[in-house]
Protein backbone atom coordinates (compact mmCIF):
# COMPACT_ATOMS: atom_id res chain seq x y z
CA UNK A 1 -33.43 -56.19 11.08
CA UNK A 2 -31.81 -53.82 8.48
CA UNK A 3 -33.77 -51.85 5.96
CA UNK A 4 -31.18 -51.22 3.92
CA UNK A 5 -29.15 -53.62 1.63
CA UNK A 6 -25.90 -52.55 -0.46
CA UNK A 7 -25.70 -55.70 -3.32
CA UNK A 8 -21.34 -55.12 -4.06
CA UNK A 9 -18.99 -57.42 -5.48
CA UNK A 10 -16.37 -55.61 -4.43
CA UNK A 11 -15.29 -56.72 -1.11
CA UNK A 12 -13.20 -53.71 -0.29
CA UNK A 13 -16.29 -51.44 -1.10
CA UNK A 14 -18.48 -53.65 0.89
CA UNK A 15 -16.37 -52.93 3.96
CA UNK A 16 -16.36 -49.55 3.66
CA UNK A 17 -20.17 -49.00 3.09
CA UNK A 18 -20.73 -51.22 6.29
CA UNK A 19 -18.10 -49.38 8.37
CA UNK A 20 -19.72 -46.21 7.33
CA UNK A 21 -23.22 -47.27 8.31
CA UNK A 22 -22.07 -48.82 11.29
CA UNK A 23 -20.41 -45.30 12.51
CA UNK A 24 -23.48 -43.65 11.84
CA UNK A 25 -25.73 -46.30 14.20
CA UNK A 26 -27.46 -47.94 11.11
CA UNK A 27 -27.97 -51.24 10.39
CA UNK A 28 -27.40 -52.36 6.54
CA UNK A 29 -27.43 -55.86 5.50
CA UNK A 30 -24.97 -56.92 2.58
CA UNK A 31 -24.76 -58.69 -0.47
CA UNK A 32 -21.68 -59.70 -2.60
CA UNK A 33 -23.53 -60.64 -6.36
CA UNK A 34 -26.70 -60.31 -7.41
CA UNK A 35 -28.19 -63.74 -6.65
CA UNK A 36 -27.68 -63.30 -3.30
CA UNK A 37 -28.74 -59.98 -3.53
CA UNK A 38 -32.48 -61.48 -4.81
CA UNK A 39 -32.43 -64.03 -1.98
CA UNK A 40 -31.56 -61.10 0.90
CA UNK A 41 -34.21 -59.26 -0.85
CA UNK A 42 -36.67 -61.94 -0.52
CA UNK A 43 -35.49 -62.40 3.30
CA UNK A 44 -35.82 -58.78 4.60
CA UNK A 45 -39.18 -58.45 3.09
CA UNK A 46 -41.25 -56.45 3.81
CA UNK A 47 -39.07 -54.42 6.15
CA UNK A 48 -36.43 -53.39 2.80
CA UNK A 49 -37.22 -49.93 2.54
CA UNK A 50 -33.83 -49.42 -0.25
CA UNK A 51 -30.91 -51.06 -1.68
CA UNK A 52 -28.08 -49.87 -3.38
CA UNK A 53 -27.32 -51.84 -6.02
CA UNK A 54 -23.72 -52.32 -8.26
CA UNK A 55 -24.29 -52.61 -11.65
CA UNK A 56 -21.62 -54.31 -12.93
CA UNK A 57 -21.15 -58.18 -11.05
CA UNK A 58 -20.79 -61.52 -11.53
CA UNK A 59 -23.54 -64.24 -11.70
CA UNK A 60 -26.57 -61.45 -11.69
CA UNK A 61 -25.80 -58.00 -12.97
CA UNK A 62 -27.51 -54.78 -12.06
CA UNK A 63 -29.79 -54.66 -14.45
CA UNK A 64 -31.23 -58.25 -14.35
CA UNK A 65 -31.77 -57.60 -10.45
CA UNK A 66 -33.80 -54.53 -11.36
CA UNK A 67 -35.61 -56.26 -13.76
CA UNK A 68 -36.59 -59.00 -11.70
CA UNK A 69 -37.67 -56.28 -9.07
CA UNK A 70 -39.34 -53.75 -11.16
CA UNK A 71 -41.98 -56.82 -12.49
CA UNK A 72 -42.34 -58.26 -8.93
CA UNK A 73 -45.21 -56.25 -7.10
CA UNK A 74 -43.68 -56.78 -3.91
CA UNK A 75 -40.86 -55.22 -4.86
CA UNK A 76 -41.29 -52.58 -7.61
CA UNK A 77 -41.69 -50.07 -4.88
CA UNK A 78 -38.26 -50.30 -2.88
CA UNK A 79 -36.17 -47.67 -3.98
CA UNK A 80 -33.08 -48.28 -5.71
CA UNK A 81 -30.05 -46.64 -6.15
CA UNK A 82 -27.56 -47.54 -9.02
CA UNK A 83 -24.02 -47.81 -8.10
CA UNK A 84 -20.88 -47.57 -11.01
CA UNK A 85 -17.85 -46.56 -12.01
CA UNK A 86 -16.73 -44.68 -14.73
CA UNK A 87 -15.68 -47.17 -17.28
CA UNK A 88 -17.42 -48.09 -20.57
CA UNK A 89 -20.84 -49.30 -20.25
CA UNK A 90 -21.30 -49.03 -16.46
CA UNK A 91 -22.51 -45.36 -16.31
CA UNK A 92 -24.61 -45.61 -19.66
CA UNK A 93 -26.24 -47.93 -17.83
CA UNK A 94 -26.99 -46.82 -14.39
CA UNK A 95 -28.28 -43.61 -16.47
CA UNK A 96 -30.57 -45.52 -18.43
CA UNK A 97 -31.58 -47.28 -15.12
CA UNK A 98 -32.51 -44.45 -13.88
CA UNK A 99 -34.13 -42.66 -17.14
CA UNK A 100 -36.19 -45.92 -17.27
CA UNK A 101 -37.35 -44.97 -13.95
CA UNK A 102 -36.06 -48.33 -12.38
CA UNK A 103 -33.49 -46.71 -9.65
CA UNK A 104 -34.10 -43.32 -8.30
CA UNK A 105 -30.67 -42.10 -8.96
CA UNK A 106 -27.06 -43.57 -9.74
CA UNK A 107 -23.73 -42.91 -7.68
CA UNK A 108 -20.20 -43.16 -9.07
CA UNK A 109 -18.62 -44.85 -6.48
CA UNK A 110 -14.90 -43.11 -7.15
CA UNK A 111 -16.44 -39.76 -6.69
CA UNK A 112 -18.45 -40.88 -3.75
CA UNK A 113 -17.69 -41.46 -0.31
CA UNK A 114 -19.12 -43.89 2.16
CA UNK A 115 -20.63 -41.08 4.26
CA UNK A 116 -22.04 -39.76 1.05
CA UNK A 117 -24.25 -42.99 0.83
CA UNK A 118 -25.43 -43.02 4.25
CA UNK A 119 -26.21 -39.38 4.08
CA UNK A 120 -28.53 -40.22 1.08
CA UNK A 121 -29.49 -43.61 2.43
CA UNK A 122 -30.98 -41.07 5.60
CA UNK A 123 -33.02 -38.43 3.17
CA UNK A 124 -34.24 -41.48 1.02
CA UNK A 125 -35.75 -43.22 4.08
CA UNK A 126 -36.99 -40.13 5.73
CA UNK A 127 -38.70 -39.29 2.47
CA UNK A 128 -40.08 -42.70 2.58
CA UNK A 129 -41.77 -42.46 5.86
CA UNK A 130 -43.39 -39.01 4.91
């Protein structure tokens, strides 16, 4: 099983975060909203070692995922890192996500490219095991 879950909306991203794992010989399980995002969560437990998470999606944003995780004990530990674009709100809130210490950091996805996340998905995990 995967031990890392990307929780998109966007379809198109979704593919090419997948793709890119894939290439690289990882496993990643995925997530299109939030909701199932908490379900998949609950599934891969307690082999999730991160997600990436969107901020911005339909039924369950971002932040009310992170919420629910941060005051679950099971899963206040898994790393998270906040995925947004540029537009209005988005990054104010990934950064405050992360100033509130709920994700470890926050990607734009425009200026980031699928390799970029695996890359990081790599140090995160080896950090992890250390």
């Amino acid at each position: 099983m995967a031990n890392v879950l990307i929780i998109e909306d966007d379809p198109e991203m979704s593919a090419m975060y997948h793709r890119a794992f894939q290439l690289a010989g990882q496993e990643v399980e995925l997530a299109k909203d939030g909701q199932e995002g908490m379900s998949k969560i609950r599934e891969m437990q307690p082999e999730l070692k991160l997600i990436f998470l969107d901020i911005m999606m339909p039924k369950m944003n971002g932040m009310e995922v992170l919420t629910e995780l941060k005051n679950n004990p099971k899963t206040t530990g898994i790393p998270v890192v906040a995925l947004t674009n540029i537009s209005s709100g988005t990054l104010r809130m990934a950064q405050e996500a992360v100033e509130k210490k709920w994700a470890i950091r926050y990607l734009v996805k425009s200026d980031t490219d699928p390799e970029e996340v695996v890359k990081l998905a790599g140090e995160i995990l080896r950090e992890k095991v250390n």
